[in-house]
C-alpha atoms as a PDB file:
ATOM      1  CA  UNK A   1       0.000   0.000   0.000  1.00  0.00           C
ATOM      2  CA  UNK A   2       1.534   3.090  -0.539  1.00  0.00           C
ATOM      3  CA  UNK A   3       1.140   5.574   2.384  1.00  0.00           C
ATOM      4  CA  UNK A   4       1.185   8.789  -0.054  1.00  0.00           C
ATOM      5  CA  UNK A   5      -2.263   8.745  -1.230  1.00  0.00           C
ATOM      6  CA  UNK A   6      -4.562   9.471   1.681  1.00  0.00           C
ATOM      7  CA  UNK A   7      -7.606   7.822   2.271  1.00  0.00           C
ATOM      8  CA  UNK A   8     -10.955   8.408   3.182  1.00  0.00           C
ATOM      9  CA  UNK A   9     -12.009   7.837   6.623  1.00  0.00           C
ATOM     10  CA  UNK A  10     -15.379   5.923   7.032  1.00  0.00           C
ATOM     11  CA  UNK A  11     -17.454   5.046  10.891  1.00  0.00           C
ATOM     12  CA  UNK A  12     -19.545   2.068  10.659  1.00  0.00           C
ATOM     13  CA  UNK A  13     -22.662   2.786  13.294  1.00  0.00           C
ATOM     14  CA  UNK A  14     -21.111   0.769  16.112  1.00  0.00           C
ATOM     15  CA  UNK A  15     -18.012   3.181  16.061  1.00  0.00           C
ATOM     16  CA  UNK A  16     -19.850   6.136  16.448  1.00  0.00           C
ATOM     17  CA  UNK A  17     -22.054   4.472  19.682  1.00  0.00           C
ATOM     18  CA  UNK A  18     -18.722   3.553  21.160  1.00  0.00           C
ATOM     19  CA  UNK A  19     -17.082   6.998  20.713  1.00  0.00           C
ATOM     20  CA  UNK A  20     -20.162   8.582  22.528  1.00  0.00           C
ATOM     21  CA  UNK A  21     -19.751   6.476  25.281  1.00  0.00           C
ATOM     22  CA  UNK A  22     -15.812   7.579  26.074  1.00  0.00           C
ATOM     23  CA  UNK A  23     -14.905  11.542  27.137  1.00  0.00           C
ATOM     24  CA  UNK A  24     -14.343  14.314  25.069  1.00  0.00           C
ATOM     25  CA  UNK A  25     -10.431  13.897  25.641  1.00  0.00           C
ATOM     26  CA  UNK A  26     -10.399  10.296  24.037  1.00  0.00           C
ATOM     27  CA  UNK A  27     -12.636  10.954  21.286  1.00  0.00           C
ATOM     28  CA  UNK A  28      -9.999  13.765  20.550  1.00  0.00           C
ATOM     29  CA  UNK A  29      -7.335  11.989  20.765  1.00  0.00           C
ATOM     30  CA  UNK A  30      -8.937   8.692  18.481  1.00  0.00           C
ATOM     31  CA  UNK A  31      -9.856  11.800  16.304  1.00  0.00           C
ATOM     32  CA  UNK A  32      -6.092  12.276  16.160  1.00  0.00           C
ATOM     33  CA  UNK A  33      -5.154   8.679  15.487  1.00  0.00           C
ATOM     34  CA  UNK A  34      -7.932   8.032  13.245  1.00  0.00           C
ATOM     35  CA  UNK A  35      -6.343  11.538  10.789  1.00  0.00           C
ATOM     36  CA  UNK A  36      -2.916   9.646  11.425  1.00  0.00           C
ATOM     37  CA  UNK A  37      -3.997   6.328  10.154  1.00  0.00           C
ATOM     38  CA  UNK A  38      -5.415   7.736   7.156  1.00  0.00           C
ATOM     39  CA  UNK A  39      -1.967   9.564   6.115  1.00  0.00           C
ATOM     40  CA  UNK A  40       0.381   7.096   6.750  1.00  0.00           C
ATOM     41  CA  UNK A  41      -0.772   3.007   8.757  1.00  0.00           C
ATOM     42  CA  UNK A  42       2.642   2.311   9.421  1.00  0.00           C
ATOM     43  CA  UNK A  43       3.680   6.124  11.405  1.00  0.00           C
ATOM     44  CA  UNK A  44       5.948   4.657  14.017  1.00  0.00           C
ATOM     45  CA  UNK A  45       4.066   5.644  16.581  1.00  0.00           C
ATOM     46  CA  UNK A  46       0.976   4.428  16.142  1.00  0.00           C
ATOM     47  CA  UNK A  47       2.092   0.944  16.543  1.00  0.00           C
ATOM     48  CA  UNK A  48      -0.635  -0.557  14.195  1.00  0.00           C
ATOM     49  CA  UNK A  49      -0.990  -4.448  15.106  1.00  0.00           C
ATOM     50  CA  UNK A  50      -2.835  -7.370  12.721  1.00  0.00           C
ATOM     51  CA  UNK A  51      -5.871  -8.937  14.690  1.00  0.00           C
ATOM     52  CA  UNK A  52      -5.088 -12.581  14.872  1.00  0.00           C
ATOM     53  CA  UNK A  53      -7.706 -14.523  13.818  1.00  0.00           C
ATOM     54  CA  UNK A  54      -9.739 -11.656  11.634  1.00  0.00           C
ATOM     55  CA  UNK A  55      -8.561 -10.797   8.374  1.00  0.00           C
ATOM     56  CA  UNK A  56      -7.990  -7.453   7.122  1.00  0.00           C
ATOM     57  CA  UNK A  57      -8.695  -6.402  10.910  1.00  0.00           C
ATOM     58  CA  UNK A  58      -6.141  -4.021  12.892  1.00  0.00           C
ATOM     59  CA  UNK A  59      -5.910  -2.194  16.120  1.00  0.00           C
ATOM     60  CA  UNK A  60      -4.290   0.872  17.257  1.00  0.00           C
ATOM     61  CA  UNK A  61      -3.993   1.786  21.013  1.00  0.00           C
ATOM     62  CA  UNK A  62      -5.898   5.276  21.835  1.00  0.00           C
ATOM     63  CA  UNK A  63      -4.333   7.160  24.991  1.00  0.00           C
ATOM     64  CA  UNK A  64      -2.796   3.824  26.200  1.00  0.00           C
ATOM     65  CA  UNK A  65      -5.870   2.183  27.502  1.00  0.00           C
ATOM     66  CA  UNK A  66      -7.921   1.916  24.476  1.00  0.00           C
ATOM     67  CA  UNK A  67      -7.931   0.316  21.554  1.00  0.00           C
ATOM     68  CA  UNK A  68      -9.671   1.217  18.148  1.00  0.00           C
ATOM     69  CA  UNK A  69     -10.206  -1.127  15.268  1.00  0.00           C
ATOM     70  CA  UNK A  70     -10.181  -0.892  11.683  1.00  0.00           C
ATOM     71  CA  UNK A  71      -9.995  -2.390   8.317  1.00  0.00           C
ATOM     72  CA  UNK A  72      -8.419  -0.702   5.383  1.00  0.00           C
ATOM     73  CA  UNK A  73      -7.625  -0.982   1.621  1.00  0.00           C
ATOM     74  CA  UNK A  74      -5.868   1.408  -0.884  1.00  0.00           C
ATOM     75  CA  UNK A  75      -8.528   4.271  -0.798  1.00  0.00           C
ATOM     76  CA  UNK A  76     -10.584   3.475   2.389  1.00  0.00           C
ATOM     77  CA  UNK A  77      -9.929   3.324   6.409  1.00  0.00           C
ATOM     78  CA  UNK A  78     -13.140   2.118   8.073  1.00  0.00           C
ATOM     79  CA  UNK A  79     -13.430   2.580  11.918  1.00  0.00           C
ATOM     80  CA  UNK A  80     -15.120  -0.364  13.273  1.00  0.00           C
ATOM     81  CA  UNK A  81     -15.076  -0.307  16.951  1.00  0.00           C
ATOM     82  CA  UNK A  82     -13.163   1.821  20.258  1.00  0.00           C
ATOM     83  CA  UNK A  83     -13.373   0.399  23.554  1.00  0.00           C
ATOM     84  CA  UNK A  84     -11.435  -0.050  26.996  1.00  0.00           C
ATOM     85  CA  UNK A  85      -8.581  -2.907  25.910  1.00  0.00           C
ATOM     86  CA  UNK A  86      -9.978  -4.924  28.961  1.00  0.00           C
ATOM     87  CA  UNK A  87     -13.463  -4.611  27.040  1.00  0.00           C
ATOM     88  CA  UNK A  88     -13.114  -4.479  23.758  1.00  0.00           C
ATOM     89  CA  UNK A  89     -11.507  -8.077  23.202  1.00  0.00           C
ATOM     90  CA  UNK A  90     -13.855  -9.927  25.572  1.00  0.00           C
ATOM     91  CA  UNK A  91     -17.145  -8.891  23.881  1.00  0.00           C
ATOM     92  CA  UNK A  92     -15.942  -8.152  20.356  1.00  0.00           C
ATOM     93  CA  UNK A  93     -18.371  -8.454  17.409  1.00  0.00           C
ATOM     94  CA  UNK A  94     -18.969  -5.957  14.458  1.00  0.00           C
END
């Protein structure tokens, strides 16, 4: 993938629930992330990690203690879910 082209950022339904849920500090900084992610996947610092077991699924970690999840191709970043790390694992489902 080539990290030059940016792409455009998508929220499925269930993102947009979680965000609400979390304070106005977090949903800043996913905000952040999420602008980050669609500019370059592999900024060191985002530390972008491959679900095991779902394909085409990653995660990114969101002011240490939370995790947001996304899929991707060459033109497209979709947000899928942002929860608590000791949450969002346990009860996971798109």
């Amino acid at each position: 993938m080539s990290s030059s082209a940016k792409r455009i950022l998508q929220k499925t339904p269930r993102f947009t629930r979680d965000l609400k849920k979390l304070s106005k500090p977090i949903q800043e900084e996913a905000f952040g992330v999420a602008q980050m992610l669609t500019e370059n996947l592999f900024h060191p610092t985002l530390n972008v990690r491959h679900l095991t077991g779902f394909k085409g699924l990653y995660r990114v970690v969101v002011m240490k203690d939370y995790r947001l999840i996304f899929s991707c191709d060459a033109d497209t970043l979709c947000l899928l879910r942002i929860a608590h790390r000791k949450d969002i694992y346990r009860t996971f489902e798109l």
